[in-house]
Protein backbone atom coordinates (compact mmCIF):
# COMPACT_ATOMS: atom_id res chain seq x y z
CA UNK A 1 66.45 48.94 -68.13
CA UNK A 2 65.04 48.71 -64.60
CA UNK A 3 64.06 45.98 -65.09
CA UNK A 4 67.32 44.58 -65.77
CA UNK A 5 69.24 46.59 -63.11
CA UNK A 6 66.72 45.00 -60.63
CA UNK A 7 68.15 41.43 -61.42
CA UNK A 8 71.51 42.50 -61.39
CA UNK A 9 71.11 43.52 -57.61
CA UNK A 10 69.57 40.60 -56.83
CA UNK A 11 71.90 37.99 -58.61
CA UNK A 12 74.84 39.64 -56.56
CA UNK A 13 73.22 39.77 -53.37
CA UNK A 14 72.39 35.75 -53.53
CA UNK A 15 76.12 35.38 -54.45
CA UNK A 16 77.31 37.40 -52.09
CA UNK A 17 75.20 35.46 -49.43
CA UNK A 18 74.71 38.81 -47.88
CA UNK A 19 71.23 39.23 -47.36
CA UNK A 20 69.33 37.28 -44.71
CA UNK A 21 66.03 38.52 -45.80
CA UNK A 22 64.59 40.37 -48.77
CA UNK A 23 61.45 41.24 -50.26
CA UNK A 24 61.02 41.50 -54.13
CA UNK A 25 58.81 43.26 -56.22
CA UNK A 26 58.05 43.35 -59.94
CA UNK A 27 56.60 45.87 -61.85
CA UNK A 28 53.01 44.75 -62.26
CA UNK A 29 53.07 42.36 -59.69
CA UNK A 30 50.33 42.85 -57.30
CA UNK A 31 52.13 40.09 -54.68
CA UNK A 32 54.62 41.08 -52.40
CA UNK A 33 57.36 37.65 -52.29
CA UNK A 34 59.41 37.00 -49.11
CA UNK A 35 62.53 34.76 -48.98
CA UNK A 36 64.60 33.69 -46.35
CA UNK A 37 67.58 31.89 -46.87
CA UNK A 38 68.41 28.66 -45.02
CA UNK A 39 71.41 28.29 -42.30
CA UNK A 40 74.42 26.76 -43.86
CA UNK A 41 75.03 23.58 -42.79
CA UNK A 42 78.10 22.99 -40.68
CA UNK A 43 81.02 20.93 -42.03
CA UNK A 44 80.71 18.27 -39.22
CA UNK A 45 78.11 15.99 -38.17
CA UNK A 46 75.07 17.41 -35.78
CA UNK A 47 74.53 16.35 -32.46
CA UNK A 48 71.09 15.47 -31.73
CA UNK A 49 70.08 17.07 -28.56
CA UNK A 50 68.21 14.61 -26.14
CA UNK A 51 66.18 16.39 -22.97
CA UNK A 52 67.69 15.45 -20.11
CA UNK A 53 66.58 12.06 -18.51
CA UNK A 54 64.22 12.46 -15.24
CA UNK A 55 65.08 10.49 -12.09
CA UNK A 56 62.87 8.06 -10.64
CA UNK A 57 61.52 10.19 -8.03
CA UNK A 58 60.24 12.61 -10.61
CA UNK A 59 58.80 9.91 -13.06
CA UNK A 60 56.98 8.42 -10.54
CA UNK A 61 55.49 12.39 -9.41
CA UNK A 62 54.99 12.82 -13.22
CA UNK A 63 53.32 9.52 -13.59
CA UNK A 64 50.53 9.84 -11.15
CA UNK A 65 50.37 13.26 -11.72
CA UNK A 66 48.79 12.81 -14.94
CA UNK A 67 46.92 9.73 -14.05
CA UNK A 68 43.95 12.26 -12.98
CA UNK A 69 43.42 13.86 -16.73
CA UNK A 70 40.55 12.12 -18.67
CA UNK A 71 42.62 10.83 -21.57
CA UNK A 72 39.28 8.23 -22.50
CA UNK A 73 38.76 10.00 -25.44
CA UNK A 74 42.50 9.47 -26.20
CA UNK A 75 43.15 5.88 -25.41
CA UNK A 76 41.32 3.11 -26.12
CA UNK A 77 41.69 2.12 -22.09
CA UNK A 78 43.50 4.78 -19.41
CA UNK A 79 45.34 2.57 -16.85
CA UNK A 80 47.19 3.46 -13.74
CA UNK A 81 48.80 0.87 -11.78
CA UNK A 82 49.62 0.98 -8.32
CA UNK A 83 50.82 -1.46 -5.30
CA UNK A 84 51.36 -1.15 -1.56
CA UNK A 85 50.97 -2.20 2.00
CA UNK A 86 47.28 -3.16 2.59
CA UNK A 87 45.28 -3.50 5.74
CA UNK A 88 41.76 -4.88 6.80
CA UNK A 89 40.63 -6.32 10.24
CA UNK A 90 39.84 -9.57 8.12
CA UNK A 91 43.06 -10.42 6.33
CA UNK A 92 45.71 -8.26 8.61
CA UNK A 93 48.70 -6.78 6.32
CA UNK A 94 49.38 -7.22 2.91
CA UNK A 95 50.72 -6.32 -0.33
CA UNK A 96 48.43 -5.39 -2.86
CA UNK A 97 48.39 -4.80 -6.76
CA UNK A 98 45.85 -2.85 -8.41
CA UNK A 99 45.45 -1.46 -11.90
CA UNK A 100 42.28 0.44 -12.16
CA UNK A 101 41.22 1.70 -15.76
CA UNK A 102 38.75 4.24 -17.60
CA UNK A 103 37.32 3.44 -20.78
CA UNK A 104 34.81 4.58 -23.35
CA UNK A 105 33.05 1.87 -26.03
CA UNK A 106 32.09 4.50 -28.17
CA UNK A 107 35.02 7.68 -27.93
CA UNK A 108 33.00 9.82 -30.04
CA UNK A 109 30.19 9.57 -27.42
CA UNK A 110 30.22 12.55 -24.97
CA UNK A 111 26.89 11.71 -23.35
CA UNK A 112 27.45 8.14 -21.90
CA UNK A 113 29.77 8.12 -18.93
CA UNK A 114 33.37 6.34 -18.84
CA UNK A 115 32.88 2.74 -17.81
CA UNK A 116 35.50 1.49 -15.62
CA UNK A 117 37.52 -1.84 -14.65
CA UNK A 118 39.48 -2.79 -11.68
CA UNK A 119 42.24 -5.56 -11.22
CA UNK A 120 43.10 -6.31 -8.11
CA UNK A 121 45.51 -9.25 -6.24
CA UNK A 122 46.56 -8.69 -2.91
CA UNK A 123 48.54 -11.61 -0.32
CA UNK A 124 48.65 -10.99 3.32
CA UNK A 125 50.43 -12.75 6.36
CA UNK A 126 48.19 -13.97 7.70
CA UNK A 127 47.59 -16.66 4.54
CA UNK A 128 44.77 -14.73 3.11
CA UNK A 129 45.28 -14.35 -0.94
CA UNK A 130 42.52 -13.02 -3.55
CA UNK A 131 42.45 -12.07 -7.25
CA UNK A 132 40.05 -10.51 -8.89
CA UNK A 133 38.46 -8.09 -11.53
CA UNK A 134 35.63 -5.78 -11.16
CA UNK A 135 33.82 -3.22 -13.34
CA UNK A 136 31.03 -2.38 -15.68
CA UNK A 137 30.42 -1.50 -19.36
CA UNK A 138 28.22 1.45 -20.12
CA UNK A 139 27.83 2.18 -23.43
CA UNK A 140 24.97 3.48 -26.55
CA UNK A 141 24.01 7.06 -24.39
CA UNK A 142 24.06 5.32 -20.89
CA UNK A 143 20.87 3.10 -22.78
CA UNK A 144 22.80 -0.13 -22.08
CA UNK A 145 25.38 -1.67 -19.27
CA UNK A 146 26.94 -4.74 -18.04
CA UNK A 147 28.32 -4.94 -14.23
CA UNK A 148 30.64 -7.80 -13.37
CA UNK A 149 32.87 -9.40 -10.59
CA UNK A 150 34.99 -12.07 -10.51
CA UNK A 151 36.78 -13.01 -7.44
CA UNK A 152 38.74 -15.92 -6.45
CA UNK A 153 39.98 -16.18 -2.02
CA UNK A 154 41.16 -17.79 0.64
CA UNK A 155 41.17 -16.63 3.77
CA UNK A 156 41.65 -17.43 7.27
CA UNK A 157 38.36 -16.63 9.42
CA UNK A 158 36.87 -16.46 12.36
CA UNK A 159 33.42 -17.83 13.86
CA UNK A 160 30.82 -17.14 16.00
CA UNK A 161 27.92 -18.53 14.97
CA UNK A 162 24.83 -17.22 13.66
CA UNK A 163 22.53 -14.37 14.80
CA UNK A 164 23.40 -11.83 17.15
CA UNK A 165 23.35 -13.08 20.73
CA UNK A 166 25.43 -16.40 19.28
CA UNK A 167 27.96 -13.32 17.95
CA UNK A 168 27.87 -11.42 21.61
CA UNK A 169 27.94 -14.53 23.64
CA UNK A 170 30.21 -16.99 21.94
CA UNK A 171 34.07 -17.17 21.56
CA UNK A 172 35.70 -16.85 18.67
CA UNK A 173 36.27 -19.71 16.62
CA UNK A 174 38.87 -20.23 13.34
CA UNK A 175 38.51 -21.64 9.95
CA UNK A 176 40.05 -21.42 6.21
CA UNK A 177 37.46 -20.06 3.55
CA UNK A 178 38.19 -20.68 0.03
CA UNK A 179 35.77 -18.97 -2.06
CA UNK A 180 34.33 -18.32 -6.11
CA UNK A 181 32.37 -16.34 -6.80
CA UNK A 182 31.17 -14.57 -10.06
CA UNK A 183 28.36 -12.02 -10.94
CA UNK A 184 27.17 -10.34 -13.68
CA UNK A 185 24.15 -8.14 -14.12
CA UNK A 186 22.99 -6.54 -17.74
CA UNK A 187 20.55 -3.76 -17.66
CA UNK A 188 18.49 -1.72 -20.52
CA UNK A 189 17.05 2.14 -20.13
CA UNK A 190 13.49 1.64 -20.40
CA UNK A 191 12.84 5.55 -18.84
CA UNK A 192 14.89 8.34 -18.18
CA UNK A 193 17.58 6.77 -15.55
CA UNK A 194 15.00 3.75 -15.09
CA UNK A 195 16.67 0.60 -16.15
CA UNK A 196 15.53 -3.24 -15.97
CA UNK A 197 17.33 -6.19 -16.24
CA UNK A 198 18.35 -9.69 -15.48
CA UNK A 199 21.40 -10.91 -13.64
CA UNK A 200 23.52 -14.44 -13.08
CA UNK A 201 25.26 -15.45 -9.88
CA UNK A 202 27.29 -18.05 -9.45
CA UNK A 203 29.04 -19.06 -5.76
CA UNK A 204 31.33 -21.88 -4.41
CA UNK A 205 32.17 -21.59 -1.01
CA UNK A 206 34.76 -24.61 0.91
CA UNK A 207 35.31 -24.67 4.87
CA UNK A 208 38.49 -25.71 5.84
CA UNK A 209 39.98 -26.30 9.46
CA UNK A 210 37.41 -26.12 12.07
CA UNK A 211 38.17 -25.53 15.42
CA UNK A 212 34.43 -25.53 16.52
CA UNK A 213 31.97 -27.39 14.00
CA UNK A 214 29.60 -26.81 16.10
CA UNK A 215 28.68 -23.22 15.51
CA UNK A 216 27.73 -24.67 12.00
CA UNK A 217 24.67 -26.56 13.88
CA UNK A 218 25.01 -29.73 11.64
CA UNK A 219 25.45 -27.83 8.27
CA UNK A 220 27.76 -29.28 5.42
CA UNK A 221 31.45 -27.68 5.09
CA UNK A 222 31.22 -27.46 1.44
CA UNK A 223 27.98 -25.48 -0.60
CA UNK A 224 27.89 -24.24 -4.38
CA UNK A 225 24.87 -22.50 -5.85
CA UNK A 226 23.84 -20.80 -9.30
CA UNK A 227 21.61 -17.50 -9.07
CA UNK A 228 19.52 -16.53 -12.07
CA UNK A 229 17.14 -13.10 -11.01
CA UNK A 230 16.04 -9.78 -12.26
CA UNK A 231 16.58 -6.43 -11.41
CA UNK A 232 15.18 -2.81 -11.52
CA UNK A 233 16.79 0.44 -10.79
CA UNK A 234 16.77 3.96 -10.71
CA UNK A 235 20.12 5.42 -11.10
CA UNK A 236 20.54 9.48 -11.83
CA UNK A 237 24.58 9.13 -10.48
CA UNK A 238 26.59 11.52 -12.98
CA UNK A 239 29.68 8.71 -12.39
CA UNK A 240 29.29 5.01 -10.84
CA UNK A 241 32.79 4.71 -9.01
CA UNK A 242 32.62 8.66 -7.24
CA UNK A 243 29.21 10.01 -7.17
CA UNK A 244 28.78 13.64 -6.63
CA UNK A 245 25.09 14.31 -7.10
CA UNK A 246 22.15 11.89 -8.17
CA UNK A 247 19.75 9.25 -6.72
CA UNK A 248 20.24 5.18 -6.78
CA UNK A 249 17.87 2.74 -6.34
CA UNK A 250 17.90 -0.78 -6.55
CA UNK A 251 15.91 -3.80 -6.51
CA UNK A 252 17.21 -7.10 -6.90
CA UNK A 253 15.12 -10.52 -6.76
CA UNK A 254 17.44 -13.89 -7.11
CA UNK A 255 16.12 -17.11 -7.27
CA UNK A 256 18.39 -20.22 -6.89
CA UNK A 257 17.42 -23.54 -8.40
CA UNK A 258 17.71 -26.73 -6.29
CA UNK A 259 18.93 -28.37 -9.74
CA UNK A 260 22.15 -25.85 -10.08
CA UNK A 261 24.15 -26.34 -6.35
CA UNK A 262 24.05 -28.01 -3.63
CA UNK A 263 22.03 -26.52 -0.99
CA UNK A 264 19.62 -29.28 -0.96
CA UNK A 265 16.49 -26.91 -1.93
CA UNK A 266 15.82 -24.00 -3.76
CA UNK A 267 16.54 -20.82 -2.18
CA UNK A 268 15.95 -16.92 -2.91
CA UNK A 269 17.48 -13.47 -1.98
CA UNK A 270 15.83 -9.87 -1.67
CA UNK A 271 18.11 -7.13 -1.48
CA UNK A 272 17.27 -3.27 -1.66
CA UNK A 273 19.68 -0.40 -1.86
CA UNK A 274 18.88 3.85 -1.80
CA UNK A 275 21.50 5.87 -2.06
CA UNK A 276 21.48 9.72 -2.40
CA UNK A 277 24.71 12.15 -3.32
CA UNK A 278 23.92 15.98 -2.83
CA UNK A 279 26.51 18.94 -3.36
CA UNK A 280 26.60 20.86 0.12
CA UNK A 281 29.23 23.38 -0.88
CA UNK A 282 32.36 23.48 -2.81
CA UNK A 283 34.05 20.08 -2.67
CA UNK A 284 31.70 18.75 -0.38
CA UNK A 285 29.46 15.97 -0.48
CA UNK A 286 27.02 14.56 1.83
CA UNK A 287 25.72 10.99 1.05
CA UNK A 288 23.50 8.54 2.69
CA UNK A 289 23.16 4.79 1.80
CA UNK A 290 20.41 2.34 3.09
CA UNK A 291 20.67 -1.43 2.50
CA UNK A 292 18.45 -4.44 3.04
CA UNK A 293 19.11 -7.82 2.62
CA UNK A 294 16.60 -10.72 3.34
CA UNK A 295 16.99 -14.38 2.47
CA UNK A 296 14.87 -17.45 2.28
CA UNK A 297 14.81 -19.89 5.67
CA UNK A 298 17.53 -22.58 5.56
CA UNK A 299 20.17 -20.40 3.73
CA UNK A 300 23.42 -21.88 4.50
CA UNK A 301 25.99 -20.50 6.28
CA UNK A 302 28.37 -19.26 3.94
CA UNK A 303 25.42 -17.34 2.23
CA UNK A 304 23.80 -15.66 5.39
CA UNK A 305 23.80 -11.85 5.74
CA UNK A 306 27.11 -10.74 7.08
CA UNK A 307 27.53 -7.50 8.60
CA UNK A 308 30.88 -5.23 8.44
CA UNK A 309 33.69 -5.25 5.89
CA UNK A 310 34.31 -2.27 3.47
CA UNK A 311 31.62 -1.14 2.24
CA UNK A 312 29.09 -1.27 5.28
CA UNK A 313 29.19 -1.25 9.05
CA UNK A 314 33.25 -0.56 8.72
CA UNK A 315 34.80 -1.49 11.60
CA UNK A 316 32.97 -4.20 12.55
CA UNK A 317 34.66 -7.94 11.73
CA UNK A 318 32.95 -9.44 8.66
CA UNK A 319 31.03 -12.08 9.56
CA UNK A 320 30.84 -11.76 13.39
CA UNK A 321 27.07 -10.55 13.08
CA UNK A 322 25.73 -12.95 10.46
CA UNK A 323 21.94 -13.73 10.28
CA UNK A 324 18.89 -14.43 7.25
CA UNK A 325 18.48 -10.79 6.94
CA UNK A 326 20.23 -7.35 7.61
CA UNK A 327 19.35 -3.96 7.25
CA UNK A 328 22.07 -1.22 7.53
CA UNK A 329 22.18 2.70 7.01
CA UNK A 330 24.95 5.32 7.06
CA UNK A 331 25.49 8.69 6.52
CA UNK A 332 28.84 10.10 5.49
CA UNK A 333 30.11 13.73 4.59
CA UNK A 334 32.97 13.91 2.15
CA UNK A 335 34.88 17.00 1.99
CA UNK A 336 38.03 17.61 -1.03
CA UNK A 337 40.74 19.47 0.85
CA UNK A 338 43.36 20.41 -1.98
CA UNK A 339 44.00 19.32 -5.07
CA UNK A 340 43.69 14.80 -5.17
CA UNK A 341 43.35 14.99 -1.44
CA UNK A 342 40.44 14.80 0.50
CA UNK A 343 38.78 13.41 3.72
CA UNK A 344 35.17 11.86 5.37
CA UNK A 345 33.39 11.40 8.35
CA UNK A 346 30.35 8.60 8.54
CA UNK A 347 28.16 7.47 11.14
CA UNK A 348 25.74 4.99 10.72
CA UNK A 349 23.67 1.32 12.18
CA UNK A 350 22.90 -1.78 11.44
CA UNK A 351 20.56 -4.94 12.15
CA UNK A 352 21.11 -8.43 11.79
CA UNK A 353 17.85 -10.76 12.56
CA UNK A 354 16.04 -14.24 11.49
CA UNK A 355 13.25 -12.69 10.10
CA UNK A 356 11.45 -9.20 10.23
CA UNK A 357 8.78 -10.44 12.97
CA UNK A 358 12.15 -11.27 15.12
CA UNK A 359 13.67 -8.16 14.51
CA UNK A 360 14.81 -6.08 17.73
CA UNK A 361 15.52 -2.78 18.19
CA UNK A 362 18.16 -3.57 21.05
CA UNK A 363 20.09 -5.35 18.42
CA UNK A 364 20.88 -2.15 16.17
CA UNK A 365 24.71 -2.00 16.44
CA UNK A 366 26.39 1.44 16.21
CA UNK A 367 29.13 2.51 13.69
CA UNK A 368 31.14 5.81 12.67
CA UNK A 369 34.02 6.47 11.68
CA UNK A 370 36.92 8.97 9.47
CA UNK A 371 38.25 8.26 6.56
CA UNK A 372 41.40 9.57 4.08
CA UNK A 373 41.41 10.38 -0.01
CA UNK A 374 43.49 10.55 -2.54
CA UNK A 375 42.63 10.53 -6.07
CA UNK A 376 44.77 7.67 -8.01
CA UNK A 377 42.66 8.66 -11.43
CA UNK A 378 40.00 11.00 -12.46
CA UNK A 379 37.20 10.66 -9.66
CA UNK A 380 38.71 7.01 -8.60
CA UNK A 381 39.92 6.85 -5.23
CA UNK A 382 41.97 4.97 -3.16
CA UNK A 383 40.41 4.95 0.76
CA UNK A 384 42.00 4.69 4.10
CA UNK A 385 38.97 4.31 6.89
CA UNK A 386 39.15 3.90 10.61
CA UNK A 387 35.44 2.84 12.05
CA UNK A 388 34.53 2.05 15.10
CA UNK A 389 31.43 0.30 16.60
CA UNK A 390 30.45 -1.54 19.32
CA UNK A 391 33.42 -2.92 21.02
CA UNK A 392 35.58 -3.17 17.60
CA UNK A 393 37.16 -0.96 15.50
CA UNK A 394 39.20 -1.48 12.66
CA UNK A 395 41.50 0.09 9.65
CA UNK A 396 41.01 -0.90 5.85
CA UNK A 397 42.24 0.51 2.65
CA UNK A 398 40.29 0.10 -0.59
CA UNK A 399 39.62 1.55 -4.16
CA UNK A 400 36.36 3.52 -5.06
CA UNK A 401 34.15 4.93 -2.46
CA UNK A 402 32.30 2.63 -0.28
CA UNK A 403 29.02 3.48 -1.63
């Protein structure tokens, strides 16, 4: 009978379509059921309600905003693309392109660090045009990696010889540089952040446009030349583009056949590199970089030592101080301000000689200089430096730190 009553209630309720919730219980039953009707549906169509569409302004914000959130687990490559004015005492202004990407081989590996690639094309008016790529793979627990460049230019230039009083004494000359030039290095883990490898070089170099052949002191216009060498380094650097902490050294030895260019003889290349990246407080970082750079007598001209540029010596005209061998040393504080913005300060010298006996102390040039940050990705950032040295300064804007 109660049973019965029990169903009665319900069956009206449900017709009634009074209840909006109810809870049921049978005798015996040890489970409490809840049911909740659904909404009627309304007699005429739904509208679908779309959020409302951002404006450019905030898409752009949006856009780079997330562009710093490591999404390399996520994607199978994390690019952000990005063009602008561009400035460097070599090429003058410019518009350049640049997509810069993160990447992991393996995305269930947490140990090895993301590798990273960099495409860049940039056109200035002063007739200077390059394309390029740049990048390494790292990959199997940091065991293995690959570091590349490609990079195709032409440039206007200027001239003053070789060796530093030529550079101090001489006017300026002009010329058109078209350049090729491709590099790849593969290295293995032998020891805990001790790797050895082997490396290929490969380098075309044209002279164009003269206005003083002379500074070349007889030497063809035109050179190519293949590199084969090996290399061993240290590298403790917790990530390649941005270190914050860790110790890199390098060792490279190239050897370049007679048989693959045409320099007329064989020719080699020594070059040495120490960096160090220590945590001084929060968000800043002090790190030092020496360089050394010795080549074999008779190295052509477009394969000499030059001094200045972005990386090194900025400020100084690339190419103005150009000599067999160069040996260079900075120090440079870097300091996050707030949030993807950040600043440095670097001071620094370098050498340019024939050979170590001829080296000269009076010759070290002087450089410093103060640079801006802000962070286009996770850790990768675009640069704006103003360095000075002796008698020159000069602006640039790159991607990645200079060292």
């Amino acid at each position: 009978m109660l049973r019965t009553l029990l169903l009665s209630l319900l069956l009206c309720t449900v017709l009634r379509g009074q209840a909006q919730e109810g809870i049921y219980v049978e005798a015996g039953d040890t489970l409490r059921y809840t049911y909740t009707p659904l909404e009627p549906l309304p007699e005429t169509d739904s509208v679908v309600q779309t959020p409302a569409r951002r404006n450019f302004l905030r898409r752009i914000v949006d856009y780079f905003g997330d562009a710093t959130v490591d999404r390399t687990f996520e994607k199978k490559i994390d690019f952000t693309f990005a063009g602008g004015p561009s400035y460097s005492k070599n090429t003058s202004f410019g518009i350049g392109l640049l997509a810069a990407g993160l990447y992991r081989i393996d995305r269930t590996d947490s140990v090895t660090q993301p590798s990273n690639i960099s495409i860049f094309g940039n056109v200035s008016v002063s007739g200077f045009y390059a394309l390029g790529v740049t990048g390494n793979n790292i990959w199997d627990h940091n065991k293995q990696r690959i570091n590349y460049s490609v990079v195709f230019s032409s440039a206007p230039r200027s001239l003053w010889g070789v060796g530093y009083e030529e550079a101090r004494n001489n006017d300026e000359s002009t010329y058109v540089e078209k350049n090729y030039r491709v590099d790849g290095t593969y290295l293995h883990r032998v020891l805990p952040y001790t790797y050895l490898g082997a490396l290929v070089s490969f380098q075309h170099t044209r002279g164009l446009k003269f206005t003083d052949e002379s500074y070349l002191h007889g030497e063809k216009h035109r050179y190519t030349a293949t590199g084969l060498g090996a290399v061993a380094e240290y590298d403790s650097r917790d990530f390649i583009p941005n270190p914050q902490e860790g110790l890199y050294v390098s060792f490279k030895e190239v050897f370049y056949p007679k048989g693959l260019g045409t320099c007329g003889k064989s020719l080699w290349r020594t070059t040495f590199t120490a960096d160090s990246y220590h945590a001084l407080w929060k968000g800043g970082i002090l790190a030092t970089d020496l360089y050394a750079e010795f080549n074999s007598a008779g190295t052509p001209w477009p394969m000499l030592a030059r001094m200045g540029g972005s990386y090194r010596m900025r400020g100084y005209y690339e190419g103005r101080y150009t000599d067999n061998d160069m040996i260079t040393f900075q120090v440079e504080l870097r300091q996050r301000i707030w949030r993807r913005i950040g600043c440095t300060v670097w001071a620094g010298a370098g050498n340019v000689f024939e050979q170590l006996a001829r080296f000269d102390w009076s010759h070290t040039l002087p450089n410093y200089g103060v640079g801006f940050r802000w962070e286009l990705k996770k850790r990768v950032n675009v640069r704006i430096d103003y360095g000075f040295g002796k008698n020159t300064s000069g602006f640039l804007l790159n991607v990645n730190e200079a060292f």
